[in-house]
C-alpha atoms as a PDB file:
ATOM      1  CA  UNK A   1       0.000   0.000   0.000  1.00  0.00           C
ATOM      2  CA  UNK A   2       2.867   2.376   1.145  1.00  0.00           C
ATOM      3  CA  UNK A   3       4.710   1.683  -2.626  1.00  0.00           C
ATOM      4  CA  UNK A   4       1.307   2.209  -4.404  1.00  0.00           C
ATOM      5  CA  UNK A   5       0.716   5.934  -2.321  1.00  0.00           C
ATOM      6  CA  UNK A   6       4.049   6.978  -3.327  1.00  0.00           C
ATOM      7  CA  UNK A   7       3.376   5.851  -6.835  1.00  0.00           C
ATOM      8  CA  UNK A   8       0.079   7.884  -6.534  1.00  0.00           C
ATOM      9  CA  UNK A   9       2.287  10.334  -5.099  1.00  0.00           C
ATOM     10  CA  UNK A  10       4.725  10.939  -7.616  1.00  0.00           C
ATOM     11  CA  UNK A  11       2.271  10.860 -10.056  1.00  0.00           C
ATOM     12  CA  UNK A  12      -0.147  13.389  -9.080  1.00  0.00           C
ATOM     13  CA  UNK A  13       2.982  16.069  -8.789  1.00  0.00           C
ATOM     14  CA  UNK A  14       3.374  14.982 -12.482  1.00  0.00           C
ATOM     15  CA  UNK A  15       0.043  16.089 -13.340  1.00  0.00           C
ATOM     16  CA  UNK A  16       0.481  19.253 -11.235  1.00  0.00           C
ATOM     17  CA  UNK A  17       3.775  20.045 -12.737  1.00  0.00           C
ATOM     18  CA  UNK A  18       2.106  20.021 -16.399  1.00  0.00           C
ATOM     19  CA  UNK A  19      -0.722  21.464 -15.373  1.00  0.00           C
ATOM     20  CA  UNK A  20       1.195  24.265 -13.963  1.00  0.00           C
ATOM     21  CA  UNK A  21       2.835  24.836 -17.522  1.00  0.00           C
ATOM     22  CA  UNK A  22      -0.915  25.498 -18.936  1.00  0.00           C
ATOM     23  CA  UNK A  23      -0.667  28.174 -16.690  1.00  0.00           C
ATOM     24  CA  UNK A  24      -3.173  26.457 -14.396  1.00  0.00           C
ATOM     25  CA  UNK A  25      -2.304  27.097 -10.148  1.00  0.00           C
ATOM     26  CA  UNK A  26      -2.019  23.637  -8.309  1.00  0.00           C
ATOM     27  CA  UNK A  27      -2.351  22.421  -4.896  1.00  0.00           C
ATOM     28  CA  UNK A  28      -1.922  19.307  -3.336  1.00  0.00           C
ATOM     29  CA  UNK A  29      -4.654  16.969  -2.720  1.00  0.00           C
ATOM     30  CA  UNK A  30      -5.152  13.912  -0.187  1.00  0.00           C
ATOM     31  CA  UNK A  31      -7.213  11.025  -1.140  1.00  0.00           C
ATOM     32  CA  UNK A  32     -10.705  12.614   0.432  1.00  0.00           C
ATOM     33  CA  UNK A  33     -10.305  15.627  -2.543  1.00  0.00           C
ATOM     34  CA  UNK A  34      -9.485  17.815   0.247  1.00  0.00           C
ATOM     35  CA  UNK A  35      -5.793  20.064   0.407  1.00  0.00           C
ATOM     36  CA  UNK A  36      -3.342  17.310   1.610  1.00  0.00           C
ATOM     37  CA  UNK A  37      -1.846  20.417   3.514  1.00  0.00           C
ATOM     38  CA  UNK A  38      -3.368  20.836   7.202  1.00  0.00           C
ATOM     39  CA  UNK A  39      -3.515  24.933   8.240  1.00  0.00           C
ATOM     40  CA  UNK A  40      -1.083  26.642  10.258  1.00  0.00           C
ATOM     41  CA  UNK A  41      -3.545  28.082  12.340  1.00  0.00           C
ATOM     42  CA  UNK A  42      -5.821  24.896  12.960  1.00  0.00           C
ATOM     43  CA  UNK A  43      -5.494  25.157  16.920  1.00  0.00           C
ATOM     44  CA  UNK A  44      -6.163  28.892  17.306  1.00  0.00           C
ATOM     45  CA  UNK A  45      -9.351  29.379  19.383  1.00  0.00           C
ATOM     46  CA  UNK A  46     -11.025  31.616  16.921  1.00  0.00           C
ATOM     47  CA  UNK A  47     -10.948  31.398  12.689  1.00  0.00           C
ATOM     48  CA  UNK A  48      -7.897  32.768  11.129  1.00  0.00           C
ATOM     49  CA  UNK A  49      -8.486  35.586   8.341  1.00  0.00           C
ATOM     50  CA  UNK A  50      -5.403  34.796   6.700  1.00  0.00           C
ATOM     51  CA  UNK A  51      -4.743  33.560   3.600  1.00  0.00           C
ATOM     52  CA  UNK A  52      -0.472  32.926   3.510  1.00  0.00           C
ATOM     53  CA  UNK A  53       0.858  35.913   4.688  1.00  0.00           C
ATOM     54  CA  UNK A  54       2.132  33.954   7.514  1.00  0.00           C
ATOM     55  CA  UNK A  55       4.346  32.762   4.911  1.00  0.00           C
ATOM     56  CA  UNK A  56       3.328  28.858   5.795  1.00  0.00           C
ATOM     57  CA  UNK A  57       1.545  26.362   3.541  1.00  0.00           C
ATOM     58  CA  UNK A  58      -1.416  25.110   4.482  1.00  0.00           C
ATOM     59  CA  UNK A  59      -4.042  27.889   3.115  1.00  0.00           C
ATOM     60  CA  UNK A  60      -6.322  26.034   1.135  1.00  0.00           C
ATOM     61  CA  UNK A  61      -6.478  27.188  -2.499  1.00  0.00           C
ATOM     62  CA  UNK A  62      -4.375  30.340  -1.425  1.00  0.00           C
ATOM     63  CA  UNK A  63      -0.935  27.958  -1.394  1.00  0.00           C
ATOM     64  CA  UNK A  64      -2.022  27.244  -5.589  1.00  0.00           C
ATOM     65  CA  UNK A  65       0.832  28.431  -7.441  1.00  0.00           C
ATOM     66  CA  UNK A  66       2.340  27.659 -10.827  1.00  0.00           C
ATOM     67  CA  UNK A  67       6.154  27.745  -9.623  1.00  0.00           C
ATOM     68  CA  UNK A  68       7.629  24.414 -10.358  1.00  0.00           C
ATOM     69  CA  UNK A  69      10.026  24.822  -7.017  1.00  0.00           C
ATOM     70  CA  UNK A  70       7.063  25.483  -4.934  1.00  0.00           C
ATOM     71  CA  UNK A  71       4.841  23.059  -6.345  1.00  0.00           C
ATOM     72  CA  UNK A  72       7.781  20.584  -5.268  1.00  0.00           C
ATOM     73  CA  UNK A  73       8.207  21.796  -2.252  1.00  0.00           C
ATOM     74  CA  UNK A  74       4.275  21.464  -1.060  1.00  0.00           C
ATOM     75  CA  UNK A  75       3.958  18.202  -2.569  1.00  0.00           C
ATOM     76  CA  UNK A  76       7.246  17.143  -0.444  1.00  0.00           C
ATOM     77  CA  UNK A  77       5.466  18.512   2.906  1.00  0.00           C
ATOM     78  CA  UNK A  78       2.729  16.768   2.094  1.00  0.00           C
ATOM     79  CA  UNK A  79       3.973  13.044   0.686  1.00  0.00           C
ATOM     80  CA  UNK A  80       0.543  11.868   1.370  1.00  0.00           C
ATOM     81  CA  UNK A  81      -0.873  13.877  -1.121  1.00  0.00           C
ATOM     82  CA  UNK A  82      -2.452  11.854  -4.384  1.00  0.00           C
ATOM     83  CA  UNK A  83      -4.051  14.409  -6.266  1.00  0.00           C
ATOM     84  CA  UNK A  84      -3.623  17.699  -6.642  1.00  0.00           C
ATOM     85  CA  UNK A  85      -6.510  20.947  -7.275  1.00  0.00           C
ATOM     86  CA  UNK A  86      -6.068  23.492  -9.548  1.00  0.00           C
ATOM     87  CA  UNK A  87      -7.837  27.183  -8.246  1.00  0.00           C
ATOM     88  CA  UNK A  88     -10.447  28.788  -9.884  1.00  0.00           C
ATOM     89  CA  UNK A  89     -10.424  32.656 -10.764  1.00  0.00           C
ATOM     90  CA  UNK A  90      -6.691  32.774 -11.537  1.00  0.00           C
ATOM     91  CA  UNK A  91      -4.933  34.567 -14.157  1.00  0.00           C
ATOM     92  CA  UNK A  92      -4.300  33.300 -16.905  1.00  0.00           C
ATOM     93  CA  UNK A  93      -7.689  31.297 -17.565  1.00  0.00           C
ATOM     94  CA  UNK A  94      -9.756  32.624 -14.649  1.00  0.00           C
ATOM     95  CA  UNK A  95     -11.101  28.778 -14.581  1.00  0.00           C
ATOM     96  CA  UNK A  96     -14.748  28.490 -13.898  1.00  0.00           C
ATOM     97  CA  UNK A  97     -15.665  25.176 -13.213  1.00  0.00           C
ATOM     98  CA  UNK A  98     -19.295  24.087 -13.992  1.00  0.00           C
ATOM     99  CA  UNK A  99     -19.612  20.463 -12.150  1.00  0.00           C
ATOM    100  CA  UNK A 100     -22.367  18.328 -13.147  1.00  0.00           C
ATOM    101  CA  UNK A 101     -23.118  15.865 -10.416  1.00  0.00           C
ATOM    102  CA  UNK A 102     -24.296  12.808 -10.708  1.00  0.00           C
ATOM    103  CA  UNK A 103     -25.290  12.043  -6.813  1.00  0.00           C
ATOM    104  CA  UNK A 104     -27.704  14.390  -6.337  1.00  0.00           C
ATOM    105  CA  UNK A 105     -30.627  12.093  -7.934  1.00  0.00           C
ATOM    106  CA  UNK A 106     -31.260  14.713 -11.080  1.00  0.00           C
ATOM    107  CA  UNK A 107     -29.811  14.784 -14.275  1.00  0.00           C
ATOM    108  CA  UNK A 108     -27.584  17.667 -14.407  1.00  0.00           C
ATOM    109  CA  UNK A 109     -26.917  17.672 -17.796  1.00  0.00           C
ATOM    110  CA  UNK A 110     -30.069  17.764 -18.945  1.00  0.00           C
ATOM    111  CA  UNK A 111     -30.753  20.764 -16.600  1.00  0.00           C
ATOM    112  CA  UNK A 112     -27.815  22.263 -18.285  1.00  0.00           C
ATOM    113  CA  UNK A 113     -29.463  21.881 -21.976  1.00  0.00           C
ATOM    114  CA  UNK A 114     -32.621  23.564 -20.163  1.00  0.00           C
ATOM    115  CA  UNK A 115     -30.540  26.552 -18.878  1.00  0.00           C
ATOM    116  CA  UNK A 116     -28.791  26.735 -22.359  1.00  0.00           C
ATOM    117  CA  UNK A 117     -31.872  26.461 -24.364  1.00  0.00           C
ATOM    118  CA  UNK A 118     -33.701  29.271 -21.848  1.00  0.00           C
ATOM    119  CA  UNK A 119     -31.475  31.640 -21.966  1.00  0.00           C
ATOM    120  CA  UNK A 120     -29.879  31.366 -25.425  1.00  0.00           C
ATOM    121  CA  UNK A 121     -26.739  29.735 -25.476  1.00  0.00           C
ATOM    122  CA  UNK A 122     -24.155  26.742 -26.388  1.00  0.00           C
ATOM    123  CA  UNK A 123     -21.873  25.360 -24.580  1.00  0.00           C
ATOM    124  CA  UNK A 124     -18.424  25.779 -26.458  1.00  0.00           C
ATOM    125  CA  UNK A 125     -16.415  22.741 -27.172  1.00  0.00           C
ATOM    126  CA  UNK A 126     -13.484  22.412 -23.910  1.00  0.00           C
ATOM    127  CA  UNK A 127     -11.641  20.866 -21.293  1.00  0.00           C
ATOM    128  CA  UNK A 128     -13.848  17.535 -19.355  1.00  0.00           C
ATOM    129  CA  UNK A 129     -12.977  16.098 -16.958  1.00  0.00           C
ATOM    130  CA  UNK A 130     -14.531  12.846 -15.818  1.00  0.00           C
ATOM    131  CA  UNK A 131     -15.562  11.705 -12.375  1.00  0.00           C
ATOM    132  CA  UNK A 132     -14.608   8.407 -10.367  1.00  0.00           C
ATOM    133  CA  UNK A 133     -18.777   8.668  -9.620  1.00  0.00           C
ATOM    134  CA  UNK A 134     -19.728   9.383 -13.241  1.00  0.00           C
ATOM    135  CA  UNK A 135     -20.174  13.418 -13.251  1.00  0.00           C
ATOM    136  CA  UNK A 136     -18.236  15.642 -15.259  1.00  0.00           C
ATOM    137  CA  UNK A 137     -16.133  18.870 -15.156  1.00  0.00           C
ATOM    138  CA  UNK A 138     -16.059  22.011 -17.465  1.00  0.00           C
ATOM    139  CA  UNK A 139     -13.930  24.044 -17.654  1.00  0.00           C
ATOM    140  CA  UNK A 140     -14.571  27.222 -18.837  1.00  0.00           C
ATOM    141  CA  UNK A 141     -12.713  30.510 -19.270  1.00  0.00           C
ATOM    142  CA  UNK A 142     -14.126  33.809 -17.417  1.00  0.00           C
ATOM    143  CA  UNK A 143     -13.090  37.323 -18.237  1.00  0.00           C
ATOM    144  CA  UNK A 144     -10.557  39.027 -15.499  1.00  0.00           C
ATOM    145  CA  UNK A 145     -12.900  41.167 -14.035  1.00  0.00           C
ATOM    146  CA  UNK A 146     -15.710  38.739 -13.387  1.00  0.00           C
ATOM    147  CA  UNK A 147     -15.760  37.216  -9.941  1.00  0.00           C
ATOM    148  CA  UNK A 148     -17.596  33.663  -9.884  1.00  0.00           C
ATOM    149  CA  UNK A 149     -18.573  32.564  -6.354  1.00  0.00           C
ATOM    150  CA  UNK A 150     -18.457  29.292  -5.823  1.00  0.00           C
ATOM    151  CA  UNK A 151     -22.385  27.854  -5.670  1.00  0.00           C
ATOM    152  CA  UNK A 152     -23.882  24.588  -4.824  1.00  0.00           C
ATOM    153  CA  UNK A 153     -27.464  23.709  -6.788  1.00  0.00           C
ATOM    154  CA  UNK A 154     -27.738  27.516  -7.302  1.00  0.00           C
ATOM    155  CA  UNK A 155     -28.303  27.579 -10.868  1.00  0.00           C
ATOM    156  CA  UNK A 156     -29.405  24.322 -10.907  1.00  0.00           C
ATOM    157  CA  UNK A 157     -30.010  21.013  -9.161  1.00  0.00           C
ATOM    158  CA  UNK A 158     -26.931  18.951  -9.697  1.00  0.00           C
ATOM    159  CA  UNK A 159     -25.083  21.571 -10.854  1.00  0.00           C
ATOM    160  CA  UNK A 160     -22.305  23.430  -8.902  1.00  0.00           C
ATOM    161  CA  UNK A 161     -19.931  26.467  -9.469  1.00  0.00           C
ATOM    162  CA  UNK A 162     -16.113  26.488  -8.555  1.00  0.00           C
ATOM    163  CA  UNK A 163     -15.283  30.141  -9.275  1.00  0.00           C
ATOM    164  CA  UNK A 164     -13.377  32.053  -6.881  1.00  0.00           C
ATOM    165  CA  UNK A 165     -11.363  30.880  -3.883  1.00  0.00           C
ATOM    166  CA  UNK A 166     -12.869  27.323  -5.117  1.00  0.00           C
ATOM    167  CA  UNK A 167     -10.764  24.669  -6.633  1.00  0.00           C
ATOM    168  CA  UNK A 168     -11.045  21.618  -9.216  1.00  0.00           C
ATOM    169  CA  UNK A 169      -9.845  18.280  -8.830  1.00  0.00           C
ATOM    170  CA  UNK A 170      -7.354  17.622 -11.474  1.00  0.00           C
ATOM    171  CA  UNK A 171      -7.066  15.159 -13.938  1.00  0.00           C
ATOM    172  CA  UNK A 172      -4.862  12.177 -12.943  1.00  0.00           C
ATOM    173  CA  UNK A 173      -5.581  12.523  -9.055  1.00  0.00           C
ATOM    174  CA  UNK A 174      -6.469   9.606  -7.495  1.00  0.00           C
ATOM    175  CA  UNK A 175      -9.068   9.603  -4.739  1.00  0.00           C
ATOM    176  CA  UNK A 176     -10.929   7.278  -2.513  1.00  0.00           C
ATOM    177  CA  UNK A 177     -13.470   6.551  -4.961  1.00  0.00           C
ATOM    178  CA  UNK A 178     -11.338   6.476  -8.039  1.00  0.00           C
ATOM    179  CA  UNK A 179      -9.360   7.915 -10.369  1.00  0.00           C
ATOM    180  CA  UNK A 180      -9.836  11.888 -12.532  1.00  0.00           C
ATOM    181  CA  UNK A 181      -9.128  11.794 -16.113  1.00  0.00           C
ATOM    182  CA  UNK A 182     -10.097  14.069 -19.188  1.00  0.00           C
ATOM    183  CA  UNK A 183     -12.736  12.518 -21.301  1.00  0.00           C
ATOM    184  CA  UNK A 184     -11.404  12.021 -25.178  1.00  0.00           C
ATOM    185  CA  UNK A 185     -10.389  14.387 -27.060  1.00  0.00           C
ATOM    186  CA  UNK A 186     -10.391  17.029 -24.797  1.00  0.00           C
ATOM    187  CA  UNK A 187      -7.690  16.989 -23.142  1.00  0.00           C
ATOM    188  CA  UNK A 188      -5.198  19.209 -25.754  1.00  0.00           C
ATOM    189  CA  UNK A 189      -8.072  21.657 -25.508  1.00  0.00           C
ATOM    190  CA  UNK A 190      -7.544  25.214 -23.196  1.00  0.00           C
ATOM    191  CA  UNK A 191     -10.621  26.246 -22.079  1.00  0.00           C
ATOM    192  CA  UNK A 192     -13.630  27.782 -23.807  1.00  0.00           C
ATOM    193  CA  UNK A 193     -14.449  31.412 -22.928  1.00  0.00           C
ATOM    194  CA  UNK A 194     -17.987  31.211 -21.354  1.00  0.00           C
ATOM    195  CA  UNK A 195     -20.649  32.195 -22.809  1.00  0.00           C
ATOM    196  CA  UNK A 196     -21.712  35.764 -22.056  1.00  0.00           C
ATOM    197  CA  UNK A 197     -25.629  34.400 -21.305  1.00  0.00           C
ATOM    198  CA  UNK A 198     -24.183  31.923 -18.670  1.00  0.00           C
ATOM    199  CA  UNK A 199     -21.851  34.029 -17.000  1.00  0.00           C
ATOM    200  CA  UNK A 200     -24.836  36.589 -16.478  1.00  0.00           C
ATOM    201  CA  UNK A 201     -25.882  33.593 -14.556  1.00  0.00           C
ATOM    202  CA  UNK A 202     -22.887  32.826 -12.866  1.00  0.00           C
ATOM    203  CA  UNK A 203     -22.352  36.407 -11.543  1.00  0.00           C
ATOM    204  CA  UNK A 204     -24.706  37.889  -8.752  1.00  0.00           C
ATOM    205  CA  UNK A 205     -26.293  41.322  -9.557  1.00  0.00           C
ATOM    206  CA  UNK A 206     -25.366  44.629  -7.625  1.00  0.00           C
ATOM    207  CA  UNK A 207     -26.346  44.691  -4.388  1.00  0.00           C
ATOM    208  CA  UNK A 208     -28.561  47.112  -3.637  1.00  0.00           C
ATOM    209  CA  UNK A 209     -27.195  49.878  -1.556  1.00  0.00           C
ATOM    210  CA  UNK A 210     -28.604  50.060   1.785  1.00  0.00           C
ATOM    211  CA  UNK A 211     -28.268  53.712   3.911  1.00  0.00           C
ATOM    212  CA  UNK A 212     -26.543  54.092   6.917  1.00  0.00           C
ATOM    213  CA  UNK A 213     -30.655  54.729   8.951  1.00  0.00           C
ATOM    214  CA  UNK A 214     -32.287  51.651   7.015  1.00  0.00           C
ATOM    215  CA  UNK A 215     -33.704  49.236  10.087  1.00  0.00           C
ATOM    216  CA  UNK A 216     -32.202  45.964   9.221  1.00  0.00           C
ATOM    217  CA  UNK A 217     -34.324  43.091   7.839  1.00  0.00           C
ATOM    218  CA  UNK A 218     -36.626  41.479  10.344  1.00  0.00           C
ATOM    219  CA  UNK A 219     -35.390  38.129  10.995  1.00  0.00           C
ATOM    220  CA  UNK A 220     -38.398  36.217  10.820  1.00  0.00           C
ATOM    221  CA  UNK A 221     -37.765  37.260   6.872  1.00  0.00           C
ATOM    222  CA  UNK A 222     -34.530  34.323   7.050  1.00  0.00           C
ATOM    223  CA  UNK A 223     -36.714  31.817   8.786  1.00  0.00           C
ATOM    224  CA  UNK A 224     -36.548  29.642   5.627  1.00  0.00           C
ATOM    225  CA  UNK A 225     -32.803  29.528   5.620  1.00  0.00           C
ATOM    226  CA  UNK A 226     -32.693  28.478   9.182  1.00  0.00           C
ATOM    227  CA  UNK A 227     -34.978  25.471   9.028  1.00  0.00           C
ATOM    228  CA  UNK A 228     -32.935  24.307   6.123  1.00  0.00           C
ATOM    229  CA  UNK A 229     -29.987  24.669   8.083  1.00  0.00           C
ATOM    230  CA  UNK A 230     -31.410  22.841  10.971  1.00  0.00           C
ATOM    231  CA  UNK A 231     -32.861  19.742   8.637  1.00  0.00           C
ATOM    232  CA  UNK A 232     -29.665  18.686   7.544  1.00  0.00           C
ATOM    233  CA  UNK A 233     -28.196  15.108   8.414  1.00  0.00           C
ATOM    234  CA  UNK A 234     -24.436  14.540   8.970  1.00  0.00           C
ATOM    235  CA  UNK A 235     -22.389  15.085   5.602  1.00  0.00           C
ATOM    236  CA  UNK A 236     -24.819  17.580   4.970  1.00  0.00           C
ATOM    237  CA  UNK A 237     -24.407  19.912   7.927  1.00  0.00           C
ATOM    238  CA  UNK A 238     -21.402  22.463   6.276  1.00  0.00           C
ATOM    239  CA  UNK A 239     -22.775  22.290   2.889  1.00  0.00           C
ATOM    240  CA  UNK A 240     -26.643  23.053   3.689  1.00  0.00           C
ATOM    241  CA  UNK A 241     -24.710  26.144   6.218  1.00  0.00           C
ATOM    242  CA  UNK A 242     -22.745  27.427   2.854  1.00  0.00           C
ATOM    243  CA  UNK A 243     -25.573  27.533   0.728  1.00  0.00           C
ATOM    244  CA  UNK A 244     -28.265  29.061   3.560  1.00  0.00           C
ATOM    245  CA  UNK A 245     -24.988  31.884   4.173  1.00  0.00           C
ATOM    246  CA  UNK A 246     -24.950  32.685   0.645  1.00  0.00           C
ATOM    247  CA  UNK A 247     -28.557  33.344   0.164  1.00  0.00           C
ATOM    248  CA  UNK A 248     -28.877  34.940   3.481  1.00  0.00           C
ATOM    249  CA  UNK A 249     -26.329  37.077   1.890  1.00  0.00           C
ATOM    250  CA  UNK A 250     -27.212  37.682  -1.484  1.00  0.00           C
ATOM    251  CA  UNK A 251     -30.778  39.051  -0.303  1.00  0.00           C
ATOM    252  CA  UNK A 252     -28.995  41.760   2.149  1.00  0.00           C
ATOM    253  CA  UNK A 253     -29.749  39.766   5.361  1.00  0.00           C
ATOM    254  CA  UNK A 254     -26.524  38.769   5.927  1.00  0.00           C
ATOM    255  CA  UNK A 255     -25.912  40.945   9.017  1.00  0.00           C
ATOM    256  CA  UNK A 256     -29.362  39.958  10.816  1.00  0.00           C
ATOM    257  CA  UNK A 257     -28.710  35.960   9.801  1.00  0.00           C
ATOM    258  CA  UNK A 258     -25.008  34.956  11.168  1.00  0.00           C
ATOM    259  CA  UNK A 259     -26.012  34.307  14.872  1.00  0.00           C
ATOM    260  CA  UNK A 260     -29.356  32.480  13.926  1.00  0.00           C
ATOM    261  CA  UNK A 261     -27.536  30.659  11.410  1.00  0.00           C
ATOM    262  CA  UNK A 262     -24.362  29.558  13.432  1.00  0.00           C
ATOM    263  CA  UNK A 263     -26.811  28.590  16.350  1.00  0.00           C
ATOM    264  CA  UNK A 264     -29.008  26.457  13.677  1.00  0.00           C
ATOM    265  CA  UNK A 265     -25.560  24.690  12.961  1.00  0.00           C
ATOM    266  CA  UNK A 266     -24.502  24.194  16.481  1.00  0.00           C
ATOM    267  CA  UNK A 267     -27.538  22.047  17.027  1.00  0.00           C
ATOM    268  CA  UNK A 268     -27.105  20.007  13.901  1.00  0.00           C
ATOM    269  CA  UNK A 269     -23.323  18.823  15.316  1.00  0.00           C
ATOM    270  CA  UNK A 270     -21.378  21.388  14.080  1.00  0.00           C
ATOM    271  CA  UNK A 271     -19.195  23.346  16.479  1.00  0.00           C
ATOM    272  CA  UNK A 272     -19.495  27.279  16.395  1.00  0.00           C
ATOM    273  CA  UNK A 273     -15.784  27.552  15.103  1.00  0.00           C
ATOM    274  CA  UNK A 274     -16.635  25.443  12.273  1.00  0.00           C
ATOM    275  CA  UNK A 275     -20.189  27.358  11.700  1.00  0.00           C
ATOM    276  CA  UNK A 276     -18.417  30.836  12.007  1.00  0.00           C
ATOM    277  CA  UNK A 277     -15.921  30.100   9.426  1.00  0.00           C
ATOM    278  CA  UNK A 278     -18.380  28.523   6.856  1.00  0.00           C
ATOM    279  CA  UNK A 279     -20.407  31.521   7.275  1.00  0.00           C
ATOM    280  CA  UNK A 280     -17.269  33.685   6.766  1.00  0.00           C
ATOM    281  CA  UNK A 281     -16.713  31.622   3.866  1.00  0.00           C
ATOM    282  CA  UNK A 282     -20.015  32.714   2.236  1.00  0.00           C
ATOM    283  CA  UNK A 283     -19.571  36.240   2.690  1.00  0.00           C
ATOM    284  CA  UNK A 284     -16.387  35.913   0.920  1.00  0.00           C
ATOM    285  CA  UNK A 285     -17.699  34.366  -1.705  1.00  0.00           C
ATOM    286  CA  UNK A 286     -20.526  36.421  -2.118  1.00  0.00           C
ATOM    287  CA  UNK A 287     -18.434  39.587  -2.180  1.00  0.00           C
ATOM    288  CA  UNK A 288     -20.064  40.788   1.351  1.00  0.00           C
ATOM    289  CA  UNK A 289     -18.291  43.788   2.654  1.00  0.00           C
ATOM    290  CA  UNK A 290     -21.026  44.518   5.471  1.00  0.00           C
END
């Protein structure tokens, strides 16, 4: 088993390696798809805003680089590692991943030919990338100064975003459940700029500007959001959190929603470090500068 990891191992910084010459920033990856790299700041009592100006690894999708040096020297801290992500957002490409699931119990792709057919447009021909559980990756090129979030079922069921701050899993990684690879023919491809009717899509709108003497939004108005959080079952609990924060967010209630939702959390299992920085997370990702 040991040989066979470090097989993995050395392959997977392969991968990276030529990814990196794309142009594409890589991170290593451990067998669960998360980064093989734990953070620096994992035992501090309250959620650490930083992103590697510590100057440690161990930041998530902020470590991606395309440096050939530092790609070797993460995957060496991290000799576990058997896949690697690339980020999302970056220069060059400014990747936008569209994921099609396949676990969700919907057909993705056909909600994808719905979207396309509604609102007018094709999907060009790019990079796939196909899933140990049978879903597929796009990837997709955004312009520079677009800022994806990263969504879950947002635009719709089965179908989630990695835009900013998010990350793909790169072909060649090898996970728990299998192994990443691009489908045929793709893989010489770069990726296709998105369309402009599906990044409309992708990107939220403005958000309204709220004065300084507006009363807040009654909480009652979030109740929705809360309940969800509070029906989810274990391996749901962070992910149902994410996507309540985001709307919460989105629809200005951000401010009057964090302590309801972090207590809605707390009584599903998750502890109120945990909830805090998944909330944080979402107001990130959703641009919030409340």
């Amino acid at each position: 088993m040991a040989t066979t990891d470090r097989q993995a191992t050395t392959l997977a910084l392969a991968h990276a390696l030529s990814a990196a010459e794309r142009g594409l920033a890589v991170i290593p990856l451990s067998r669960t798809k998360l980064p093989a790299l734990r953070s620096p700041h994992r035992d501090e009592p309250l959620p650490s805003p930083c992103h590697g100006e510590c100057g440690n690894a161990g930041h998530g999708v902020y470590d991606a680089t395309t440096n050939p040096s530092r790609i070797r020297e993460l995957f060496a801290a991290a000799p576990w590692a058997t896949g690697y992500g690339i980020a999302c957002g970056l220069p060059p490409h400014h990747l936008i991943g569209i994921d099609l699931d396949t676990k969700s119990g919907t057909d993705s792709s056909a909600a994808l030919r719905e979207l396309a057919l509604r609102h007018l447009f094709t999907i060009p021909e790019t990079v796939v990338v196909l899933t140990p559980s049978g879903g597929r990756h796009l990837w997709l090129s955004g312009p520079p100064d677009a800022v994806v979030p990263n969504s879950a079922s947002r635009l719709a069921p089965g179908i989630d975003i990695r835009g900013a701050g998010g990350y793909l899993v790169g072909p060649g990684s090898r996970t728990d459940h299998g192994v990443y690879g691009t489908a045929p023919g793709t893989a010489h491809l770069t990726p296709a700029p998105c369309p402009e009717s599906l990044l409309r899509l992708l990107v939220p709108p403005p958000r309204p500007h709220r004065s300084a003497t507006a009363s807040p939004a009654p909480p009652e108005h979030g109740q929705g959001l809360v309940q969800f959080v509070l029906a989810a079952h274990e391996g749901q609990r962070n992910t149902r959190l994410f996507w309540a924060a985001c709307r919460a967010y989105e629809n200005g209630l951000g401010d009057v929603l964090v302590e309801p939702l972090v207590d809605a959390a707390v009584q599903t299992g998750l502890t109120e470090r945990e909830a805090r920085a998944t909330v944080a997370s979402a107001g990130r990702m959703t641009g919030w500068r409340g």
